[in-house]
Protein backbone atom coordinates (compact mmCIF):
# COMPACT_ATOMS: atom_id res chain seq x y z
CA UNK A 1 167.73 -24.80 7.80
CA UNK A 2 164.70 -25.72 7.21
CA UNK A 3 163.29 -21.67 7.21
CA UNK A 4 165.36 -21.52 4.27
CA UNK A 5 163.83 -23.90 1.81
CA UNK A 6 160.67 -21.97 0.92
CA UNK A 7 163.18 -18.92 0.07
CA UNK A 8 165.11 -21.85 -1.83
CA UNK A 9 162.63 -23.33 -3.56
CA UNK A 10 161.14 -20.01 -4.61
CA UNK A 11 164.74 -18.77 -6.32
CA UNK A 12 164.22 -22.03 -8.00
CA UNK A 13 161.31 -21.53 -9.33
CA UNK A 14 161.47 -18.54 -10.83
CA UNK A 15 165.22 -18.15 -12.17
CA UNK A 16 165.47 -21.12 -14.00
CA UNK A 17 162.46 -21.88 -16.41
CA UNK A 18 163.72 -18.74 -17.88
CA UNK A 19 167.28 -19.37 -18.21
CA UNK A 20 166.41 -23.08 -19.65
CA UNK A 21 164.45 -21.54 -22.06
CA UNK A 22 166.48 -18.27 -23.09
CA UNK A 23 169.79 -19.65 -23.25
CA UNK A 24 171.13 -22.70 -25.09
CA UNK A 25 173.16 -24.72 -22.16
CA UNK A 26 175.83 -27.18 -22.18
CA UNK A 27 177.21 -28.10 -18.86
CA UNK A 28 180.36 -30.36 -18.25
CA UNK A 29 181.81 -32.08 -15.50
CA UNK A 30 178.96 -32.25 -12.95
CA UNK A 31 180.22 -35.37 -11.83
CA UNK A 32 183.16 -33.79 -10.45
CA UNK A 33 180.50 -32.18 -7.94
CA UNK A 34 179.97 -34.35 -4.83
CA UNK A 35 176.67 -35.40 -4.00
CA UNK A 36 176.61 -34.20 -0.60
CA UNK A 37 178.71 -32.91 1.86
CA UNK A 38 181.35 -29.90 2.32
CA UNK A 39 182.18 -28.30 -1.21
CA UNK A 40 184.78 -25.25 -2.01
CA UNK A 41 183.56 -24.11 -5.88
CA UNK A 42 185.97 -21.46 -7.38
CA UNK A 43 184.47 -19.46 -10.00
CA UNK A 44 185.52 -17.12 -12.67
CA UNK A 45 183.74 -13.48 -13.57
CA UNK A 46 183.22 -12.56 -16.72
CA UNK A 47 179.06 -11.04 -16.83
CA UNK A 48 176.80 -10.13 -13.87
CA UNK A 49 174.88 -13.69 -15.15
CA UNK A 50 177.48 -15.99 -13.69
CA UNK A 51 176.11 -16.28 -10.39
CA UNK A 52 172.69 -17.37 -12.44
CA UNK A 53 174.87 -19.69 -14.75
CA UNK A 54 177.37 -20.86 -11.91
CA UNK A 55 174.31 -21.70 -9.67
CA UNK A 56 171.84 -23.16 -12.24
CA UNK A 57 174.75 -25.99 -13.01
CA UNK A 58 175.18 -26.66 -9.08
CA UNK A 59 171.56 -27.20 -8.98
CA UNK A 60 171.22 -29.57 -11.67
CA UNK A 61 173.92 -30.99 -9.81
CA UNK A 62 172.18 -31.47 -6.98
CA UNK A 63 173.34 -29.20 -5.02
CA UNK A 64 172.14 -26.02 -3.11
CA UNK A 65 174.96 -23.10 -3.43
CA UNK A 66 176.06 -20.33 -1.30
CA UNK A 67 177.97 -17.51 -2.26
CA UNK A 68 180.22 -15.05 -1.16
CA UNK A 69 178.62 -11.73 -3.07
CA UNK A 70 179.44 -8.10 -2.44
CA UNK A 71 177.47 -6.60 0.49
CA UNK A 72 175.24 -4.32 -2.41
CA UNK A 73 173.24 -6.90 -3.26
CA UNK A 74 172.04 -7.30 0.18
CA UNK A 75 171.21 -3.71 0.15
CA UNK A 76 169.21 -3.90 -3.03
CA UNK A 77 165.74 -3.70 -2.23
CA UNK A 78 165.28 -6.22 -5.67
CA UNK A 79 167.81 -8.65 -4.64
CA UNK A 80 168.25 -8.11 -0.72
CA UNK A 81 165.44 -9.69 0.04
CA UNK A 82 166.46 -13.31 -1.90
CA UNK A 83 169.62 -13.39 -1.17
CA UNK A 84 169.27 -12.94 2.49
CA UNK A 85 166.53 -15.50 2.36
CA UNK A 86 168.82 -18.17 0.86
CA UNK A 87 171.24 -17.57 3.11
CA UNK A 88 174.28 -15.88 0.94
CA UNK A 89 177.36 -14.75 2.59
CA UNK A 90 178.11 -10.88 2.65
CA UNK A 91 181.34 -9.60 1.69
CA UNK A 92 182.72 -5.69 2.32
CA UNK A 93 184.84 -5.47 -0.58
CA UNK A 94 188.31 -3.68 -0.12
CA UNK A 95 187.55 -3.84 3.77
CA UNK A 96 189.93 -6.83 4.91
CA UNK A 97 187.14 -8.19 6.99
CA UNK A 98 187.83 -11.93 7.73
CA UNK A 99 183.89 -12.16 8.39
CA UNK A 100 183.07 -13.70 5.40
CA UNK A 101 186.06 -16.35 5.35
CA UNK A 102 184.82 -17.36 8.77
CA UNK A 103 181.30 -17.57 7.45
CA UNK A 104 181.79 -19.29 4.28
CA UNK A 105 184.38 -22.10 6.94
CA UNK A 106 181.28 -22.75 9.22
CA UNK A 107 179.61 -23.73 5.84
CA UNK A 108 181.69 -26.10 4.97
CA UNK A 109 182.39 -27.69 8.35
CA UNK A 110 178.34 -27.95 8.07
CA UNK A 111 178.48 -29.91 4.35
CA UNK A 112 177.60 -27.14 3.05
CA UNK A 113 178.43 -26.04 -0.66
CA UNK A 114 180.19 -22.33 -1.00
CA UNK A 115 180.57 -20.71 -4.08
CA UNK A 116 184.04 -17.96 -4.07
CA UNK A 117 184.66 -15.47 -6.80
CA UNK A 118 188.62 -15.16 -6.47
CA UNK A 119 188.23 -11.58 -8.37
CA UNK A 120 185.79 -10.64 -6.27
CA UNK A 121 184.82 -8.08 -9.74
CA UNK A 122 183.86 -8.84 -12.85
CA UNK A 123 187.53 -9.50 -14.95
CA UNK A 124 188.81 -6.06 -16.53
CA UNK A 125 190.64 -8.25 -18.55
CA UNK A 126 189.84 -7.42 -23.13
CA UNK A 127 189.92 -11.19 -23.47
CA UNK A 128 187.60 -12.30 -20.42
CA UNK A 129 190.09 -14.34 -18.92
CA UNK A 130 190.49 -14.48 -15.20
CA UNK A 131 192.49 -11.95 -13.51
CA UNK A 132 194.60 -12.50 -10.02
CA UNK A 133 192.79 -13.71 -7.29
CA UNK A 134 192.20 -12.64 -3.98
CA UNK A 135 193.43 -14.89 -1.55
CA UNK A 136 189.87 -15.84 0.32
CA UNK A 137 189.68 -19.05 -1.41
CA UNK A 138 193.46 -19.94 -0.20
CA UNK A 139 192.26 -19.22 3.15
CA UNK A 140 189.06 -21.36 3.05
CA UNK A 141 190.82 -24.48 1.30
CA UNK A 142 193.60 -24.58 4.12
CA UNK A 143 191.33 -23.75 6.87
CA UNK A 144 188.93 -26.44 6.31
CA UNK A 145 191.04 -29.09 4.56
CA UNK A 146 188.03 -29.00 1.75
CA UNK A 147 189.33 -29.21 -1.78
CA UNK A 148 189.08 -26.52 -4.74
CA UNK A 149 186.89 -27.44 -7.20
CA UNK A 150 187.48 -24.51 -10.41
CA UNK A 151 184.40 -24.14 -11.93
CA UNK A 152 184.05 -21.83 -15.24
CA UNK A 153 181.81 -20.43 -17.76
CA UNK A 154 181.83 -18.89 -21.35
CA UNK A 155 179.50 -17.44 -23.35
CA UNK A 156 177.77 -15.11 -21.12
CA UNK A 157 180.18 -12.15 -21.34
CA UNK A 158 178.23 -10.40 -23.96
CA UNK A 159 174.91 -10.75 -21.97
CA UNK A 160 174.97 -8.45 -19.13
CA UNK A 161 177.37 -6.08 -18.34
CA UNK A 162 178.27 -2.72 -16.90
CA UNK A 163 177.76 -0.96 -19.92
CA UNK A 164 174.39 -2.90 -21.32
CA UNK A 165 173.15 -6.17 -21.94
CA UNK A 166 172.65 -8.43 -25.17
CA UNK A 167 169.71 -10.44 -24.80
CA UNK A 168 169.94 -12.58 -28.26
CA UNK A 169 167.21 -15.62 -27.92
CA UNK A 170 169.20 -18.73 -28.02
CA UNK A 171 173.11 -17.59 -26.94
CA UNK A 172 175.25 -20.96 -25.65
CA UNK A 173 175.76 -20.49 -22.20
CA UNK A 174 178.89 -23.04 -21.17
CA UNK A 175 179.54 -24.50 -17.73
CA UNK A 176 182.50 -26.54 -17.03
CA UNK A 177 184.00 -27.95 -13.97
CA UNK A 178 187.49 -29.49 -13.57
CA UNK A 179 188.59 -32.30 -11.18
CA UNK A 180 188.98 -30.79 -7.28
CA UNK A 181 192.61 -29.60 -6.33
CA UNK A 182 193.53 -30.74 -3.06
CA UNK A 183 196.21 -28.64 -1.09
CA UNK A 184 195.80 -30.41 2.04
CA UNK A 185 200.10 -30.18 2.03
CA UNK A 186 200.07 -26.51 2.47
CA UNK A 187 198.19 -26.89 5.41
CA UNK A 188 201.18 -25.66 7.68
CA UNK A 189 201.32 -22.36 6.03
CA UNK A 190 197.65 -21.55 6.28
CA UNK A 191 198.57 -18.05 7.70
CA UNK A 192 201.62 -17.55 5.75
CA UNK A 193 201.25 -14.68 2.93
CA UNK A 194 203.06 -16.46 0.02
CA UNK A 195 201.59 -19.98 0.77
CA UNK A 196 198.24 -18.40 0.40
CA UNK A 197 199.29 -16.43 -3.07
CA UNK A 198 200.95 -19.95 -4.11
CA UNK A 199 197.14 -21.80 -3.52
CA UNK A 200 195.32 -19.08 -4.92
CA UNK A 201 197.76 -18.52 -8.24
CA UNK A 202 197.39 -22.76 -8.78
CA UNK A 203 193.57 -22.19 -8.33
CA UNK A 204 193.47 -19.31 -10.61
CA UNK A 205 195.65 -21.40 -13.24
CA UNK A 206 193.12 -24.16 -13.56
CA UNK A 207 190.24 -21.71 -13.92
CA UNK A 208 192.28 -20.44 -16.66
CA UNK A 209 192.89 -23.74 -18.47
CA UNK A 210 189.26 -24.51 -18.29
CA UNK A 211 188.45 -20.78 -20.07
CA UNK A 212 190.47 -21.47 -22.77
CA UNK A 213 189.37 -24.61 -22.91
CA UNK A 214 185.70 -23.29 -23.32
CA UNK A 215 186.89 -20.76 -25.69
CA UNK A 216 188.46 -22.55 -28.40
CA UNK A 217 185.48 -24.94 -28.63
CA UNK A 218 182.72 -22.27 -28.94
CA UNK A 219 180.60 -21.67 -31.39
CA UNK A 220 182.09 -19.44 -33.68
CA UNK A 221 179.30 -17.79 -34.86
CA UNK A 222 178.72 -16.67 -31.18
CA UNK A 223 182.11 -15.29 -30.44
């Protein structure tokens, strides 16, 4: 792994001094990350930042993420070129390739921390709350026996999306992770269909509560 860190280190170093200093942050529930060892973080989508926001509270966690991220950003001559380095995990939307499953498993039987986005798209949703998930992360949470820990933000929906971005000096940017979700009893029905829509609908539930959550404490002024 150790070709990796400079790549690492370098994403570091020049993503987050300007998201601490753009953004106003307020993370919650970091100690519901583990310190080391395997780690399944489900996240919602509501703003091409997340991945920034998602992976700037795993950091100050402690922790070095890997996501699964659509196979365009690895094409990207901007992006490509990190995200390869640090090692993300390609996904062919629509395609039904198990590649990326099987990928993100090794990860965790490694200790390694993988980030899923159920959605797999940013949330069509008028409210920004998290639509139905694909069932990727019910695979990876049976398959590996690793628990779901639902990880959401608020705030950044405004910032950057299809359509343009709003890049007001100061915006709260809210992390929040809830307590992992352990469906080691499913276990049997790791290849059954409606086992796997049962994990993923509980998983997408919690994300949910968290959202609202988030929402109904935010500064108004903001909304």
């Amino acid at each position: 792994m150790a070709r990796f860190e400079p790549w690492v280190g370098l994403a570091k170093g020049v993503l987050i001094p300007p998201l601490w200093l753009w953004f106003d942050w307020r993370f919650e529930g970091q100690e519901h990350i583990p310190a080391d060892g395997p780690a399944l973080v489900a996240c919602n989508h509501i703003s091409y930042l997340d991945p920034l926001a998602h992976a700037y509270f795993l950091v100050k966690a402690g922790r070095t993420p890997r996501f699964l991220a659509k196979i365009e950003l690895f094409d990207n001559r901007f992006t490509g070129p990190v995200i390869r380095g640090t090692r993300q995990i390609p996904v062919r939307r629509g395609s039904g390739d198990r590649a990326p499953v099987e990928a993100g498993a090794e990860a965790l039987q490694a200790g390694e921390l993988v980030v899923v986005y159920a959605e797999s798209t940013v949330t069509t949703n008028p409210d920004f709350s998290p639509m139905r998930g694909k069932t990727g992360v019910g695979r990876l949470t049976l398959a590996t026996r690793v628990p779901v820990i639902p990880l959401a933000v608020w705030g950044s929906a405004p910032v950057w999306q299809r359509g343009g971005r709003s890049l007001k000096y100061g915006r709260p940017i809210w992390v929040k992770a809830g307590p992992p979700l352990d469906f080691s009893d499913h276990e049997a029905g790791r290849e059954d269909p409606a086992v796997l829509r049962k994990v993923t609908d509980e998983v997408m539930a919690e994300l949910s509560l968290l959202v609202d959550d988030l929402r109904a404490r935010y500064p108004k002024g903001w909304t």
